[in-house]
C-alpha atoms as a PDB file:
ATOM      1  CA  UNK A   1     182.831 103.762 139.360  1.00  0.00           C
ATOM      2  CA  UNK A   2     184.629 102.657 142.603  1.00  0.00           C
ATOM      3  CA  UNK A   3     184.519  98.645 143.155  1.00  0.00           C
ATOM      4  CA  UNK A   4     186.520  97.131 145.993  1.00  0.00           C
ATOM      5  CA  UNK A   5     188.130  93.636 145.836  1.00  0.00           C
ATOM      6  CA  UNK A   6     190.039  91.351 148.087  1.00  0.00           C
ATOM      7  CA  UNK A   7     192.997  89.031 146.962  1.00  0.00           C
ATOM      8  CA  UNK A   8     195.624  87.379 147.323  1.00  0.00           C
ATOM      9  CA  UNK A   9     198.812  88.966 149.148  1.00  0.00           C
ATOM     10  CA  UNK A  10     201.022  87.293 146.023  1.00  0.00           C
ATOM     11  CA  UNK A  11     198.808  88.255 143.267  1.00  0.00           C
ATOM     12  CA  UNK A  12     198.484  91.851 144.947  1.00  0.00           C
ATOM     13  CA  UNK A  13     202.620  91.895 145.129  1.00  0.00           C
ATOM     14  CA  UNK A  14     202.593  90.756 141.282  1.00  0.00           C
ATOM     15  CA  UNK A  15     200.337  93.364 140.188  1.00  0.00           C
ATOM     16  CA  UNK A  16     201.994  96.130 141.814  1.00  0.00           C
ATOM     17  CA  UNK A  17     205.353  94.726 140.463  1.00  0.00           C
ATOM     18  CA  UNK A  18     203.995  95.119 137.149  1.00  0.00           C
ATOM     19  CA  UNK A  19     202.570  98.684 137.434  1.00  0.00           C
ATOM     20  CA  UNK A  20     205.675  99.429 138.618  1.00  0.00           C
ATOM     21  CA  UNK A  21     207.735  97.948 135.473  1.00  0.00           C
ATOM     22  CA  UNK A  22     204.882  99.804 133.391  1.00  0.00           C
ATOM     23  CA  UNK A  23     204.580 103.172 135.055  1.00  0.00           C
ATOM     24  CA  UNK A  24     200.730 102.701 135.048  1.00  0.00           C
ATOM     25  CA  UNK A  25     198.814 102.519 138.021  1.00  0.00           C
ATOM     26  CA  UNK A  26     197.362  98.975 139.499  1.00  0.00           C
ATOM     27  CA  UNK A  27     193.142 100.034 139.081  1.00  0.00           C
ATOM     28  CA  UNK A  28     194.215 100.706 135.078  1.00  0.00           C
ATOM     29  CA  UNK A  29     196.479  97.433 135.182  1.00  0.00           C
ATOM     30  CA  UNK A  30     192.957  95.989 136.692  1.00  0.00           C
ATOM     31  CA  UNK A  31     190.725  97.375 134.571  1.00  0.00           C
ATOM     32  CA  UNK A  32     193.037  95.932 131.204  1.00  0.00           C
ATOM     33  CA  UNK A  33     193.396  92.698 133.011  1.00  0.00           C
ATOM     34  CA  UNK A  34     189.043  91.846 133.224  1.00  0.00           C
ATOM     35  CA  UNK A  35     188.886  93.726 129.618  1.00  0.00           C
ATOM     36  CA  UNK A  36     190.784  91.349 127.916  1.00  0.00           C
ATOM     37  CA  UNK A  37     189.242  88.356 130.184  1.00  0.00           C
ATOM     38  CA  UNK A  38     185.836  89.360 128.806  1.00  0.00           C
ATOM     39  CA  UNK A  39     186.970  89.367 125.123  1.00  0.00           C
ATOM     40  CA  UNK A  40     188.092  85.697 126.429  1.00  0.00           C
ATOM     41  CA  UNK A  41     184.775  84.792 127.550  1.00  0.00           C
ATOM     42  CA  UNK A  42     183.097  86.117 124.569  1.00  0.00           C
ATOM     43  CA  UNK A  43     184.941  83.440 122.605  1.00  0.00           C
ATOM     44  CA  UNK A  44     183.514  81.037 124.958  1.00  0.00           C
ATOM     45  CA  UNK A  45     180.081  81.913 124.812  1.00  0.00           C
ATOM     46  CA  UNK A  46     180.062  81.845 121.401  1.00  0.00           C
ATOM     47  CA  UNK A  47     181.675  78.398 120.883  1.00  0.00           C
ATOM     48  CA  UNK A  48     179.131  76.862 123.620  1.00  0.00           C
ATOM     49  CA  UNK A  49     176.102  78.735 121.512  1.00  0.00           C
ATOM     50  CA  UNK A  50     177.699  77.133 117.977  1.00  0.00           C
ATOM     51  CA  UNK A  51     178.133  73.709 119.531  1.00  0.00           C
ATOM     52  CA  UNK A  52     174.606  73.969 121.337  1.00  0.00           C
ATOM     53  CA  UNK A  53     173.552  74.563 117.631  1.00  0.00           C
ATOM     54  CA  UNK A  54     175.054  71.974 116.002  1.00  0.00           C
ATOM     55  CA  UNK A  55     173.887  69.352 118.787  1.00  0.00           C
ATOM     56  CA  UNK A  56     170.662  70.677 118.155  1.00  0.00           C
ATOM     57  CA  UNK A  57     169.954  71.520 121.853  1.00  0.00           C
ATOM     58  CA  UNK A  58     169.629  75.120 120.547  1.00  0.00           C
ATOM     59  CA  UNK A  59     166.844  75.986 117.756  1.00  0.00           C
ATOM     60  CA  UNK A  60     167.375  78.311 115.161  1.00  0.00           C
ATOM     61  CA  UNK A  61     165.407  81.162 113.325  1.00  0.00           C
ATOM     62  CA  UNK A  62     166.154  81.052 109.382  1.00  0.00           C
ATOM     63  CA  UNK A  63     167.089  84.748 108.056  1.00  0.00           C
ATOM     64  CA  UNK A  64     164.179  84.842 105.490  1.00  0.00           C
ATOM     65  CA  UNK A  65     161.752  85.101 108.359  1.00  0.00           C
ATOM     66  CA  UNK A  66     163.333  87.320 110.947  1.00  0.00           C
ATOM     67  CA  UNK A  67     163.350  89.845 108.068  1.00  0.00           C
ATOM     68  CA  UNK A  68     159.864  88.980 107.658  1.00  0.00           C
ATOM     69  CA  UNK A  69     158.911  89.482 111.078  1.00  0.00           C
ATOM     70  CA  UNK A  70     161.011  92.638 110.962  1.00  0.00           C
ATOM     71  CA  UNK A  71     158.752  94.036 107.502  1.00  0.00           C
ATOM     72  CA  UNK A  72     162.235  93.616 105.840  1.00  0.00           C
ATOM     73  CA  UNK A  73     161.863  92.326 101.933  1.00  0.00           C
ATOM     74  CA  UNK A  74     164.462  90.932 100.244  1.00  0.00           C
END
């Protein structure tokens, strides 16, 4: 899939740079670059969903009776 972006002229200069050093080409250097940042966000979702929990703000389904719902007997 083909997705256009605009930024900065110094960030633009950096990541070419780099490719350069790494003999890869800038859309792989790209595609690395918001791979990893989503692994990084995952982390934060996941803390905001435990500390959501543990404020209670978020309500929680015991195991026993999702398997239950599910027809799943223990």
């Amino acid at each position: 899939m083909e997705v256009k972006i605009q930024m900065d002229d110094a960030l633009f200069f950096d990541l070419e740079s780099c490719a350069k050093e790494l003999q890869q080409s800038t859309s792989s250097l790209i595609e690395k670059a918001v791979s990893a940042y989503f692994d990084k966000l995952d982390e934060v979702i996941s803390d905001r969903r435990m500390d959501n929990i543990k404020a209670g703000r978020t309500e929680t389904i015991p195991m026993e009776e999702v398997f239950k719902k599910a027809g799943i007997n223990l």
